[in-house]
Protein backbone atom coordinates (compact mmCIF):
# COMPACT_ATOMS: atom_id res chain seq x y z
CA UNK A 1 -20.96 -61.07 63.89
CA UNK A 2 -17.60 -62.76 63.97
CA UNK A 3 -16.43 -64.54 60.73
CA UNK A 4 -12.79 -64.89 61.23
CA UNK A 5 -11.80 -68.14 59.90
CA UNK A 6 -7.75 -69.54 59.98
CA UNK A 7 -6.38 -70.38 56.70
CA UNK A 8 -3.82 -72.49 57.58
CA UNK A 9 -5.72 -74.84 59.78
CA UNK A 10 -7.40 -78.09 59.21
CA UNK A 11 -10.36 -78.19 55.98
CA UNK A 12 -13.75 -78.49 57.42
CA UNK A 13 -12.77 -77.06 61.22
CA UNK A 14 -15.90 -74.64 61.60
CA UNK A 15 -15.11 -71.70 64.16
CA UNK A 16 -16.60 -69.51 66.16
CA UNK A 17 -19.36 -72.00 67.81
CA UNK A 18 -19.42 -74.48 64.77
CA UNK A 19 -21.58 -71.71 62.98
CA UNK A 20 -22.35 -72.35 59.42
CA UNK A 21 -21.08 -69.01 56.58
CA UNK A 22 -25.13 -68.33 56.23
CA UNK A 23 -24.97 -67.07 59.96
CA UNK A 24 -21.77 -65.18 59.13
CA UNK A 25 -23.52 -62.23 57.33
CA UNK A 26 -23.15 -58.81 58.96
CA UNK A 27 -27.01 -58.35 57.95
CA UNK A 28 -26.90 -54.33 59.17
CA UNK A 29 -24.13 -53.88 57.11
CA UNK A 30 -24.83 -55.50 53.70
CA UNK A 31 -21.72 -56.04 51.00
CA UNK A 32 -20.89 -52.61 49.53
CA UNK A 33 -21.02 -52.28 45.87
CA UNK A 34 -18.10 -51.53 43.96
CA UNK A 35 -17.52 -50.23 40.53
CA UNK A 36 -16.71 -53.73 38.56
CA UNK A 37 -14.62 -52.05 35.88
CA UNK A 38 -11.93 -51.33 38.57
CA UNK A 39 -9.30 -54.21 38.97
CA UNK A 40 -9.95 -56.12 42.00
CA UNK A 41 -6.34 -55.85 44.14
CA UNK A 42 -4.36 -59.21 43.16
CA UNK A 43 -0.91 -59.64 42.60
CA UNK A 44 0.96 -58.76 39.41
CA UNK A 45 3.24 -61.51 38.53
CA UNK A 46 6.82 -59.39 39.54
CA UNK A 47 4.96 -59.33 43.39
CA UNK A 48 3.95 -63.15 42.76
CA UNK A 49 7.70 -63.82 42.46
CA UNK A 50 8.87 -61.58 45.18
CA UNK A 51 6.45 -63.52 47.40
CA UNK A 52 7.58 -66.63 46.32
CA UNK A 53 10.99 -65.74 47.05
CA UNK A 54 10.01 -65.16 50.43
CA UNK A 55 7.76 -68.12 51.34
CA UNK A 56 10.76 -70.25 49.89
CA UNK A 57 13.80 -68.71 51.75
CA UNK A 58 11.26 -69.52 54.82
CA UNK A 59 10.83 -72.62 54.08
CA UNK A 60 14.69 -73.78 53.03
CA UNK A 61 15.67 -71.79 57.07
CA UNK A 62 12.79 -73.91 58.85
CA UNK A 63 14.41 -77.52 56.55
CA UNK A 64 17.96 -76.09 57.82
CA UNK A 65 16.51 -75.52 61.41
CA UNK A 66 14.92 -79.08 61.73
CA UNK A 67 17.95 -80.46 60.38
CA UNK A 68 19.78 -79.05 63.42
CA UNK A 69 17.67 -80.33 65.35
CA UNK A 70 18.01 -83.77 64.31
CA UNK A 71 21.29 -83.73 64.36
CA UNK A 72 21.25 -82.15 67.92
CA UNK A 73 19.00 -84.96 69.12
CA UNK A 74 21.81 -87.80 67.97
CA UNK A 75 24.53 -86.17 69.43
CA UNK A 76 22.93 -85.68 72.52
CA UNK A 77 21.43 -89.16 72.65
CA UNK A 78 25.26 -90.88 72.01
CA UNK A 79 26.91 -88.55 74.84
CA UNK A 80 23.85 -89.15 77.00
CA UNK A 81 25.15 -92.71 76.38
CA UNK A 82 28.79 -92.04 77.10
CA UNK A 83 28.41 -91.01 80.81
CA UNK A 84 29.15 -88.98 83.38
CA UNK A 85 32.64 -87.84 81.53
CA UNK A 86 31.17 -85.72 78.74
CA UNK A 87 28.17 -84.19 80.95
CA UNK A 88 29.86 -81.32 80.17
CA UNK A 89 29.31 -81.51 76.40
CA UNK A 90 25.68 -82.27 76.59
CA UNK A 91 25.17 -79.42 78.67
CA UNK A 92 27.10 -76.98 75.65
CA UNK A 93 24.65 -79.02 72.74
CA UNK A 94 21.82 -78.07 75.33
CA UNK A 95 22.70 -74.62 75.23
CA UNK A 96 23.38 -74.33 71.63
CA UNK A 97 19.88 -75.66 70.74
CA UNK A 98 18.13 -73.75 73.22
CA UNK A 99 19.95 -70.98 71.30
CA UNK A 100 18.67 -72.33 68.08
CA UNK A 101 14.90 -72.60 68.98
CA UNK A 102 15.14 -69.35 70.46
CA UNK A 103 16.70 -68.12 67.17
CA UNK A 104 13.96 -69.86 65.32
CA UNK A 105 11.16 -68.40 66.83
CA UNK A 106 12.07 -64.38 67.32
CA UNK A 107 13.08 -64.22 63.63
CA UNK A 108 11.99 -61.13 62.27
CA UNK A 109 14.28 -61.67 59.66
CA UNK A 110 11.76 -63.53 57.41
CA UNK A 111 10.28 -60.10 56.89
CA UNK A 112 13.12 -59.39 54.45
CA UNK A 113 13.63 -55.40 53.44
CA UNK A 114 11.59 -56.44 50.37
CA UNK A 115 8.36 -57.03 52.06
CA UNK A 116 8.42 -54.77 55.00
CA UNK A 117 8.57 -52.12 51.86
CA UNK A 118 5.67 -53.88 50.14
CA UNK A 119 3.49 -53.47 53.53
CA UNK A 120 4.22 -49.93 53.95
CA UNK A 121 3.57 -48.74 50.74
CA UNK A 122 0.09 -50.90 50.95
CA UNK A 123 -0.85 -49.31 53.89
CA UNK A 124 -0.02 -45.40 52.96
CA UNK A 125 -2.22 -46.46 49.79
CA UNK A 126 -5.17 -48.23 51.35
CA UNK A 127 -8.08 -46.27 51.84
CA UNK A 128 -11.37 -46.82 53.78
CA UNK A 129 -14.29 -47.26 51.83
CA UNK A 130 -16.90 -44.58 52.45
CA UNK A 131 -19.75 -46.75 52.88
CA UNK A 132 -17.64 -48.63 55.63
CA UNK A 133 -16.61 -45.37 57.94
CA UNK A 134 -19.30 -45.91 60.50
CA UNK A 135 -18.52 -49.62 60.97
CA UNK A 136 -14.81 -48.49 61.43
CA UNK A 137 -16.00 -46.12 63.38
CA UNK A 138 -17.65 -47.97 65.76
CA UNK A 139 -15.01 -50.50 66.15
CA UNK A 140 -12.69 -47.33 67.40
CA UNK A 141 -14.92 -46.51 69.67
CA UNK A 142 -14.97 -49.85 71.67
CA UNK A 143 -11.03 -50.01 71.42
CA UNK A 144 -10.52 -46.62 73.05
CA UNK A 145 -13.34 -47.64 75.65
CA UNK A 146 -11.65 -50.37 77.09
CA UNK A 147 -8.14 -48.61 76.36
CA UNK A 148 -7.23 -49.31 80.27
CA UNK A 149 -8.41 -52.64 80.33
CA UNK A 150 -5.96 -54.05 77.06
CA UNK A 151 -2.81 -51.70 78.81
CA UNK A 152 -2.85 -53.78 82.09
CA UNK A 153 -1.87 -56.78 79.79
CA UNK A 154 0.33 -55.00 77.44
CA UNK A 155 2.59 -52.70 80.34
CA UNK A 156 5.00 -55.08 80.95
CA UNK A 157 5.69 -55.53 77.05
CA UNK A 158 6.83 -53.56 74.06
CA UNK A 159 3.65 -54.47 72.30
CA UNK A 160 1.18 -51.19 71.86
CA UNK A 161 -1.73 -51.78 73.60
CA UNK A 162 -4.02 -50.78 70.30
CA UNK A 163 -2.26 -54.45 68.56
CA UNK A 164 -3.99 -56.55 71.42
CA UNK A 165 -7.30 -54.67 70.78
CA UNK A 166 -7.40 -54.66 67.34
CA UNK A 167 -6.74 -58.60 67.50
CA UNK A 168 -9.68 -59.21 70.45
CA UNK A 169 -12.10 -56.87 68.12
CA UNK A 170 -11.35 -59.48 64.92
CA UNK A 171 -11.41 -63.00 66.64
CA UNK A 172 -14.12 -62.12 69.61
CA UNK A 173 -15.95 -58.83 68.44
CA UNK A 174 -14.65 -57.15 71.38
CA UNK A 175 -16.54 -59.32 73.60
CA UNK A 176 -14.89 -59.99 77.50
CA UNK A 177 -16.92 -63.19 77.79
CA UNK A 178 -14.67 -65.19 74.95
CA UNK A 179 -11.28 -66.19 74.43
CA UNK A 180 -9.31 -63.78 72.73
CA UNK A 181 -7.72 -66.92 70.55
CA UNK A 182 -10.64 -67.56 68.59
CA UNK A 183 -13.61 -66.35 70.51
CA UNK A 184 -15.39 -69.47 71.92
CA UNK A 185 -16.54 -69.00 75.34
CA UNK A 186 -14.22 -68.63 78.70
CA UNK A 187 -16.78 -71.07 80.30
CA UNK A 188 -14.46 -73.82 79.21
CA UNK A 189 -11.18 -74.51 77.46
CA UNK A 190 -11.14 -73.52 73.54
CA UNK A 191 -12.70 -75.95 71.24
CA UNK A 192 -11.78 -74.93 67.67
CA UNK A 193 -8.42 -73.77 66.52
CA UNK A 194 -6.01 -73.47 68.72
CA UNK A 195 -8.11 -76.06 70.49
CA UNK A 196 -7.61 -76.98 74.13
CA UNK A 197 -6.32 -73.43 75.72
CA UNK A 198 -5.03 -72.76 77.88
CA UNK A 199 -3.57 -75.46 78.74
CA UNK A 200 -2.86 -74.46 82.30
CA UNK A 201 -5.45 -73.43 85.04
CA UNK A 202 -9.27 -74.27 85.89
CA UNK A 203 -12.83 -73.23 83.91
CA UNK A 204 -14.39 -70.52 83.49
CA UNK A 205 -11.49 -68.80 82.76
CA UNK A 206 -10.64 -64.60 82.69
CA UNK A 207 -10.67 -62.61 79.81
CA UNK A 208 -6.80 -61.84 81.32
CA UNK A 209 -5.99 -65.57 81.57
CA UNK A 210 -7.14 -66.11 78.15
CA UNK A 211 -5.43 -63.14 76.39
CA UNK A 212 -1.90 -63.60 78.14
CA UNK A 213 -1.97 -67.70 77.32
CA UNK A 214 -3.04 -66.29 73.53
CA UNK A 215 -0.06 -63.67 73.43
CA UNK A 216 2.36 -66.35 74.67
CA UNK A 217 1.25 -69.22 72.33
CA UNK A 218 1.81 -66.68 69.52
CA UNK A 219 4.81 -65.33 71.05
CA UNK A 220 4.26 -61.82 70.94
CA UNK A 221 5.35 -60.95 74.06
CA UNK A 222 8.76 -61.45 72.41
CA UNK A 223 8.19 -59.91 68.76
CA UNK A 224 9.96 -56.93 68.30
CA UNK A 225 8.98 -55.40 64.97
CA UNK A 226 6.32 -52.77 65.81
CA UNK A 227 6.43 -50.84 62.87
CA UNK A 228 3.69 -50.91 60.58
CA UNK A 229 4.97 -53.59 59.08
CA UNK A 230 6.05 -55.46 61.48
CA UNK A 231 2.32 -55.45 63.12
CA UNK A 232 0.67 -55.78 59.54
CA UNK A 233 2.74 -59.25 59.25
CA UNK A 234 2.10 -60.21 62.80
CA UNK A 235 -1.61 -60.00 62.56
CA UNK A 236 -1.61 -61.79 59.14
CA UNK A 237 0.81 -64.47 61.05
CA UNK A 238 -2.19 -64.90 64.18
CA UNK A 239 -4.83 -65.59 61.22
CA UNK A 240 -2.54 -67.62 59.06
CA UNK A 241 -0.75 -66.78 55.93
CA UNK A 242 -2.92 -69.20 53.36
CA UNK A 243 -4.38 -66.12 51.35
CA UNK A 244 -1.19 -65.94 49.82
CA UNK A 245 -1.42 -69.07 48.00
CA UNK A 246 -4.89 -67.46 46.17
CA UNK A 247 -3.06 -64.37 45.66
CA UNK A 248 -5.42 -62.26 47.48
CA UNK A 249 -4.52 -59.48 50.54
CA UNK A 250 -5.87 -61.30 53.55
CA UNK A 251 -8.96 -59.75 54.47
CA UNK A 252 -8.07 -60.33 58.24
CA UNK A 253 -5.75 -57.26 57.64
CA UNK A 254 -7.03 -55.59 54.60
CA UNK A 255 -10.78 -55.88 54.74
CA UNK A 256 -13.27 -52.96 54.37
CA UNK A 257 -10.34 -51.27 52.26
CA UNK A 258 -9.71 -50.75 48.23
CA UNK A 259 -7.04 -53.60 49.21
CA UNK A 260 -9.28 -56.43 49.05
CA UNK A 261 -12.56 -56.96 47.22
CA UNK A 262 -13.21 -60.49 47.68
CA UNK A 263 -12.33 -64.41 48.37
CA UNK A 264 -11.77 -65.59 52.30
CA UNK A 265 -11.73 -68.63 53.98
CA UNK A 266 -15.47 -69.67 55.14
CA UNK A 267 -14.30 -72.56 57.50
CA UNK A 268 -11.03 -73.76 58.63
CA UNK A 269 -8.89 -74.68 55.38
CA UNK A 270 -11.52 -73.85 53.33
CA UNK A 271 -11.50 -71.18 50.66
CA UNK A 272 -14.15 -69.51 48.40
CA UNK A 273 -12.58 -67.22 45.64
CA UNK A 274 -16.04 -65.43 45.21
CA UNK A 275 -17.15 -64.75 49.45
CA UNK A 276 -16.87 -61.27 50.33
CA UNK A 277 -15.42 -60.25 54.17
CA UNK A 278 -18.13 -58.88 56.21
CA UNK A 279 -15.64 -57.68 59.23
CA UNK A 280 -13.29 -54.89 58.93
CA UNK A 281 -9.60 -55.67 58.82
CA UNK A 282 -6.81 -54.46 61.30
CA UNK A 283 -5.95 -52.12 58.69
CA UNK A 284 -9.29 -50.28 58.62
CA UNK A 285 -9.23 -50.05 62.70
CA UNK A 286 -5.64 -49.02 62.84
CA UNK A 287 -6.68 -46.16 60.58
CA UNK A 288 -9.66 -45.61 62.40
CA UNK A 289 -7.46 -44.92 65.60
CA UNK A 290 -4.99 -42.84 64.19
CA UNK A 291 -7.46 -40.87 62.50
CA UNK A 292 -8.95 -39.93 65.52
CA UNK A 293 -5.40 -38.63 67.23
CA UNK A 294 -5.84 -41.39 70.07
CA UNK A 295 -2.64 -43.45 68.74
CA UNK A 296 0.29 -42.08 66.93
CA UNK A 297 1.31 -42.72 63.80
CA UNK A 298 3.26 -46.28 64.20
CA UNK A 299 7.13 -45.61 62.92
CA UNK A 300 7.74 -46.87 59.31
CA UNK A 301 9.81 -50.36 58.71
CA UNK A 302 12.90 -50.76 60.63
């Protein structure tokens, strides 16, 4: 069962087939019971502040950014108005804010030093739960199965083939019939978030078509981090970053290890502090995979 639910999206937008939380529960694999006298995994306040450091030197370059752009846009409206005799100069303030946008969007400089550090050490730490192996387990077992399948996308990219898996195992339960943005059917265009893609071509659609649209929407066929913590942040990024605000590990990455206990979003925008993630995260499967000798060891932050 597929509970993946996007943080950062609009409150009351149920996903995956408008399914209520009830239908949610993994009922063959019931919540595992954990020792209540250890401290569920939160942040301390010195990580609160580190975070907060980062989420507001993002914010202040994306104000600077649409600043530029606003600025761009008058420029370029008042020479448009000029004429012929400074076509010259539009076509320079063209090229600079292509340059921008372009800037804006392959930034993996947001993941400062600071937190590429933080997601390493996390994952070197993390450990499976026993009770969760054989779920894990199983998941690795579909990824390496349709190994071939997820490398015809992936060849003509840097990204490692196991990312894209990992990603289709969380939003569509590995499933070839769905759209690997969210999982609603290929039979038509998506309905909940990212609604409407793709945007291009005719229903049904193929899983190919669907994944490639996904992967470009995102941008990842132009990320270039793919260190551990360059994935770890990119697969929080295709979720949505709104655990931070709870100061909880997103269970999208961190699920089904000591790293998160409980709290998730149950709809679209919607959080419970006290619902528990049924689904294993990324970090569970990438562990899984390694494990197993199948993948090597992704290199540590750049």
């Amino acid at each position: 069962m597929i509970e993946v639910v996007r943080p950062d999206r609009i409150p009351g937008t149920a996903r995956q087939y408008g399914r209520g939380d009830d239908d949610l529960v993994d009922r063959d694999h019931p919540p595992v019971e954990r020792d209540r006298s250890v401290a569920e995994p939160r942040f301390d306040a010195e990580e609160r502040e580190a975070r907060g450091r980062e989420l507001r030197a993002a914010q202040d370059l994306a104000r600077q950014r649409r600043r530029q752009t606003i600025l761009a846009s008058s420029v370029a409206a008042v020479i448009l108005a000029l004429g012929g005799a400074t076509t010259w100069m539009y076509r320079e303030l063209a090229a600079l804010r292509a340059s921008q946008v372009e800037q804006l969007e392959d930034e993996n400089s947001v993941l400062s030093r600071l937190l590429r550090q933080e997601y390493q050490q996390r994952f070197d730490a993390a450990k499976v739960f026993p009770a969760r192996q054989e779920v894990v387990a199983q998941s690795v077992r579909k990824i390496l199965g349709n190994r071939a399948r997820y490398e015809r996308i992936t060849k003509s990219m840097t990204m490692p083939w196991y990312f894209l898996a990992i990603i289709h195992g969380m939003e569509a339960d590995f499933r070839f019939d769905s759209h690997l943005h969210n999982g609603d059917p290929l039979t038509g265009r998506t309905v909940h978030v990212p609604a409407g893609r793709p945007t291009g071509g005719k229903a049904p659609f193929s899983w190919e078509e669907s994944a490639m649209d996904a992967i470009a929407l995102n941008r990842y066929d132009k990320w270039n981090d793919w260190s551990i913590a360059g994935m770890l942040v990119a697969w929080e990024r295709y979720n949505g970053l709104g655990y931070r605000q709870h100061g909880i590990h997103s269970p999208y990455v961190w699920a089904c290890t000591d790293q998160y206990a409980k709290g998730r979003y149950v709809a679209d925008g919607r959080f419970d502090a006290n619902a528990e993630s049924r689904q294993c995260g990324a970090v569970a499967m990438l562990k899984g995979l390694i494990a197993t000798g199948s993948i090597s060891p992704p290199p540590g932050p750049k």
